[in-house]
C-alpha atoms as a PDB file:
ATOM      1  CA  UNK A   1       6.932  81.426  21.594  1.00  0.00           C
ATOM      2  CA  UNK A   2       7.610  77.607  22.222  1.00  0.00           C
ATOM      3  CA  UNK A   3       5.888  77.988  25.734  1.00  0.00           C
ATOM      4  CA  UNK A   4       3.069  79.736  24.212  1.00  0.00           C
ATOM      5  CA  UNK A   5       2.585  76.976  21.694  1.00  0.00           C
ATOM      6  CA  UNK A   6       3.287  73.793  24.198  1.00  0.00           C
ATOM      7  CA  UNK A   7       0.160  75.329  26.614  1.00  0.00           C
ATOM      8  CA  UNK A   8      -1.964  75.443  23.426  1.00  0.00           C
ATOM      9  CA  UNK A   9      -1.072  71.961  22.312  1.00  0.00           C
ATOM     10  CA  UNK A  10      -1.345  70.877  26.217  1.00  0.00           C
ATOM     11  CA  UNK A  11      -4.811  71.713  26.367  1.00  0.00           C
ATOM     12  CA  UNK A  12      -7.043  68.970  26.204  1.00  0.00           C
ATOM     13  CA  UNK A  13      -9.427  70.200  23.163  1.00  0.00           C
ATOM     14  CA  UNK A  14     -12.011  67.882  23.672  1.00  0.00           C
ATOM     15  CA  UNK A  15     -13.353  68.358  27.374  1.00  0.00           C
ATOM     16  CA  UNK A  16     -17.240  68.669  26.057  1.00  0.00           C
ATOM     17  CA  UNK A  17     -17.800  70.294  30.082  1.00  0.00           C
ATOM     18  CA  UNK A  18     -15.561  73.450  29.312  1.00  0.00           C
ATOM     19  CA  UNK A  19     -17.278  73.736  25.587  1.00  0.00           C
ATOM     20  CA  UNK A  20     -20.865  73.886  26.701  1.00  0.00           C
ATOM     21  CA  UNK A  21     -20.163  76.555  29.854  1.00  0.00           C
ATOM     22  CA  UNK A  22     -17.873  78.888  27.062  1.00  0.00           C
ATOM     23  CA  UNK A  23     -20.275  78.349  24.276  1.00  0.00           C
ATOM     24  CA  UNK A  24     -23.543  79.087  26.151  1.00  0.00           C
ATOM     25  CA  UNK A  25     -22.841  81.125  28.695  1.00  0.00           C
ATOM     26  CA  UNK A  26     -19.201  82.859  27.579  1.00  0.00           C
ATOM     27  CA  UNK A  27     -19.893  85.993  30.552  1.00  0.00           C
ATOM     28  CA  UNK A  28     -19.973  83.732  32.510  1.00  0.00           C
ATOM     29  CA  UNK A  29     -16.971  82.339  32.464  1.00  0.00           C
ATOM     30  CA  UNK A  30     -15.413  85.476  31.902  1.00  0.00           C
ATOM     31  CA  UNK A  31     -16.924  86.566  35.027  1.00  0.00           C
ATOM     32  CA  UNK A  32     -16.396  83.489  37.414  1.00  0.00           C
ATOM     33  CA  UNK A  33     -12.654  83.058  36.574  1.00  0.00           C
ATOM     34  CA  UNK A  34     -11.933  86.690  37.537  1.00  0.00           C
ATOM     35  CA  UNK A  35     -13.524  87.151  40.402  1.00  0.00           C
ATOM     36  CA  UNK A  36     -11.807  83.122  41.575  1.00  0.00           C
ATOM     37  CA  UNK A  37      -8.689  84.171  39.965  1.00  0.00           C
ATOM     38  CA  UNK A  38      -8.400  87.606  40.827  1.00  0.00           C
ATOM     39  CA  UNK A  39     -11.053  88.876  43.141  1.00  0.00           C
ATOM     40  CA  UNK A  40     -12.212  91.419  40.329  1.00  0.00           C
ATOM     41  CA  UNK A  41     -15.258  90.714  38.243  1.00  0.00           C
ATOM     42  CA  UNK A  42     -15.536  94.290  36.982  1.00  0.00           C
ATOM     43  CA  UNK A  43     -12.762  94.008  34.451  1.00  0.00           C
ATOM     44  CA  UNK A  44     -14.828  92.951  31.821  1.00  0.00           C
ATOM     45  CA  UNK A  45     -16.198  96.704  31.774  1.00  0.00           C
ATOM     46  CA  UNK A  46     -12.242  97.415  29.731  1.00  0.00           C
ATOM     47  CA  UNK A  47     -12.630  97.754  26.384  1.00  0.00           C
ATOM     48  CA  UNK A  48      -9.621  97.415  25.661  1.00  0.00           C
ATOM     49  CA  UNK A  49      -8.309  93.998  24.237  1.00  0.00           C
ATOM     50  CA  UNK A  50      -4.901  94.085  26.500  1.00  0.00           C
ATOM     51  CA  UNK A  51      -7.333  93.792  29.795  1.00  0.00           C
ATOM     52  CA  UNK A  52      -8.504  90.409  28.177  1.00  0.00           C
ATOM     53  CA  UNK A  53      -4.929  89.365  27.564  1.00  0.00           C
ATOM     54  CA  UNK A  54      -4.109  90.540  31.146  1.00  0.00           C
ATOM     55  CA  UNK A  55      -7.520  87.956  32.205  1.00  0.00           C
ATOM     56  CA  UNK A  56      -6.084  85.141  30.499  1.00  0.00           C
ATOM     57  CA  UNK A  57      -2.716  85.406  31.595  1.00  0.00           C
ATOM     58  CA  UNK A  58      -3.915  85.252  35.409  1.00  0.00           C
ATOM     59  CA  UNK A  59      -6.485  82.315  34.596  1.00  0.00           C
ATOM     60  CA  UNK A  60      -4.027  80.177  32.665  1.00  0.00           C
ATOM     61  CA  UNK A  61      -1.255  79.883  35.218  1.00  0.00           C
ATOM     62  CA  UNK A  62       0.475  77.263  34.053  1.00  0.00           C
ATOM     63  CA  UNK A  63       1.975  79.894  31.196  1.00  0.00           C
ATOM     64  CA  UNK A  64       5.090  81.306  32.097  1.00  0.00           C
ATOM     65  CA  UNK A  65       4.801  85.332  32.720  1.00  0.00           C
ATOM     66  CA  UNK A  66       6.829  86.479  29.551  1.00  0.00           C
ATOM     67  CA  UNK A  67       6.943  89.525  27.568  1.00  0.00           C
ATOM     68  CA  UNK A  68       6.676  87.521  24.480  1.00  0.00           C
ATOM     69  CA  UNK A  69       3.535  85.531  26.416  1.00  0.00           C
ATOM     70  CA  UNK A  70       2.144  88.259  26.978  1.00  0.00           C
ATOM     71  CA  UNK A  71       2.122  89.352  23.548  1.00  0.00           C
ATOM     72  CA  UNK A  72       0.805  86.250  22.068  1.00  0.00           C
ATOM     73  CA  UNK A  73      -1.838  85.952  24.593  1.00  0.00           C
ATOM     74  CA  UNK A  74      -2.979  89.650  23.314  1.00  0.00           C
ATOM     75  CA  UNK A  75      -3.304  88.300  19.790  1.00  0.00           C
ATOM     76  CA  UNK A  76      -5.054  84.882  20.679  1.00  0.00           C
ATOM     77  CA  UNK A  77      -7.567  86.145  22.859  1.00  0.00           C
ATOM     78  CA  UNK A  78      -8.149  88.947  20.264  1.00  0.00           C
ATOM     79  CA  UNK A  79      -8.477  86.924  17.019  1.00  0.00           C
ATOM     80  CA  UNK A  80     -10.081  83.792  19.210  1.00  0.00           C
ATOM     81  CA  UNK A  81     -11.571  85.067  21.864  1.00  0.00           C
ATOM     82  CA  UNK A  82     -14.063  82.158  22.679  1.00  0.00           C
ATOM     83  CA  UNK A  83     -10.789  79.121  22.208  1.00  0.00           C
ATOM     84  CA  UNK A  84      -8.963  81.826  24.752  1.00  0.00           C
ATOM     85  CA  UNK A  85     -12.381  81.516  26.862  1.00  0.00           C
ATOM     86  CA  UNK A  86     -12.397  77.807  26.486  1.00  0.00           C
ATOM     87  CA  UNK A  87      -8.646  77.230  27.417  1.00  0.00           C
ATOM     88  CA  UNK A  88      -9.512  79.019  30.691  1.00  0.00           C
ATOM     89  CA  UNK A  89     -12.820  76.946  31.456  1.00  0.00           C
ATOM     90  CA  UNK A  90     -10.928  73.874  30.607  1.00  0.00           C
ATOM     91  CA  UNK A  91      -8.289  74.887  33.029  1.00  0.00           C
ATOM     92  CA  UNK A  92     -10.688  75.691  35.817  1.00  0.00           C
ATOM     93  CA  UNK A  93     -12.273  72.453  34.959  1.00  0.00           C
ATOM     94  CA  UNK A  94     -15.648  74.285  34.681  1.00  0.00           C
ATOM     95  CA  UNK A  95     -18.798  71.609  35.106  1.00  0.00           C
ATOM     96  CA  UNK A  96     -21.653  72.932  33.502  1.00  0.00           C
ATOM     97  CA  UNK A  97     -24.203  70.676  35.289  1.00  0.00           C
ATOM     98  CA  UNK A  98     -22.913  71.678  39.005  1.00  0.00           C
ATOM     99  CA  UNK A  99     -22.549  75.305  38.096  1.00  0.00           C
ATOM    100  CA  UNK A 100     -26.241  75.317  37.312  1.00  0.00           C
ATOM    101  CA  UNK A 101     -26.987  73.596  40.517  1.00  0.00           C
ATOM    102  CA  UNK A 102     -25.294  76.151  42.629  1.00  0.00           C
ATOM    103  CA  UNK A 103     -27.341  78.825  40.843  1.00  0.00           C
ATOM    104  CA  UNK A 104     -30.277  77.584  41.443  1.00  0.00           C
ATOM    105  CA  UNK A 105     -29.308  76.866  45.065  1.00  0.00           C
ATOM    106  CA  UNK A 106     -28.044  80.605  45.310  1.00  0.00           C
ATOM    107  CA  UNK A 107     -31.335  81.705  44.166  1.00  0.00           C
ATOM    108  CA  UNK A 108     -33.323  79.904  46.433  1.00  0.00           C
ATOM    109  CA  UNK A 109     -31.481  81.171  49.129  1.00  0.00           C
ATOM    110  CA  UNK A 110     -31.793  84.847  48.372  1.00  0.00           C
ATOM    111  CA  UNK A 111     -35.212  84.116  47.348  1.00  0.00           C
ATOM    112  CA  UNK A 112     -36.585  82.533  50.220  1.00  0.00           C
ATOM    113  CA  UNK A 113     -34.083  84.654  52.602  1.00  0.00           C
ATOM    114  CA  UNK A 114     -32.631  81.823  54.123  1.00  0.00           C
ATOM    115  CA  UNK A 115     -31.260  83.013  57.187  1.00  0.00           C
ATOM    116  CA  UNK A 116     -28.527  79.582  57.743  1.00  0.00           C
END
């Protein structure tokens, strides 16, 4: 439980980047960490609240892979689902402003089918 607790208190709570990307936009982050982190953006289509444990445990890699981690990170991401969102945005180091900018630049390529 200690190394549960240390990466909690390690996080840095205050990183106002990570807050606005989980608070306005929380699929997305859900989304972009799995498919960066694990190359599957379909697992938010589990219901089940173990797959969202099993998402945080894979984004937050600087948790040791425990049985007892595990466990906890079942709980937390159940009872605080957007602080488990924001832990991982924080960690990914998530910046709103060029997220949005590589959008828009996505859509104007697929819009204007630019062939380069």
């Amino acid at each position: 439980m200690g190394d549960f607790v240390a990466h909690l208190t390690a996080t840095n709570w205050l990183d106002w980047k990570a807050w606005v990307c989980t608070c306005f936009c929380p699929q997305y982050v859900f989304t972009k960490i799995a498919h960066t982190k694990m190359d599957d953006y379909k697992l938010y289509m589990c219901p089940c609240p173990c797959a969202f444990a099993f998402w945080y445990m894979k984004a937050v890699q600087r948790l040791p892979d425990s049985i007892l981690n595990r466990v906890l990170a079942c709980v937390w991401t159940y009872f605080c689902s957007m602080c488990a969102l924001y832990v991982a945005a924080a960690e990914e180091k998530l910046d709103p402003i060029q997220e949005v900018k590589d959008s828009i630049g996505f859509l104007i390529k697929e819009v204007t089918i630019d062939r380069s």
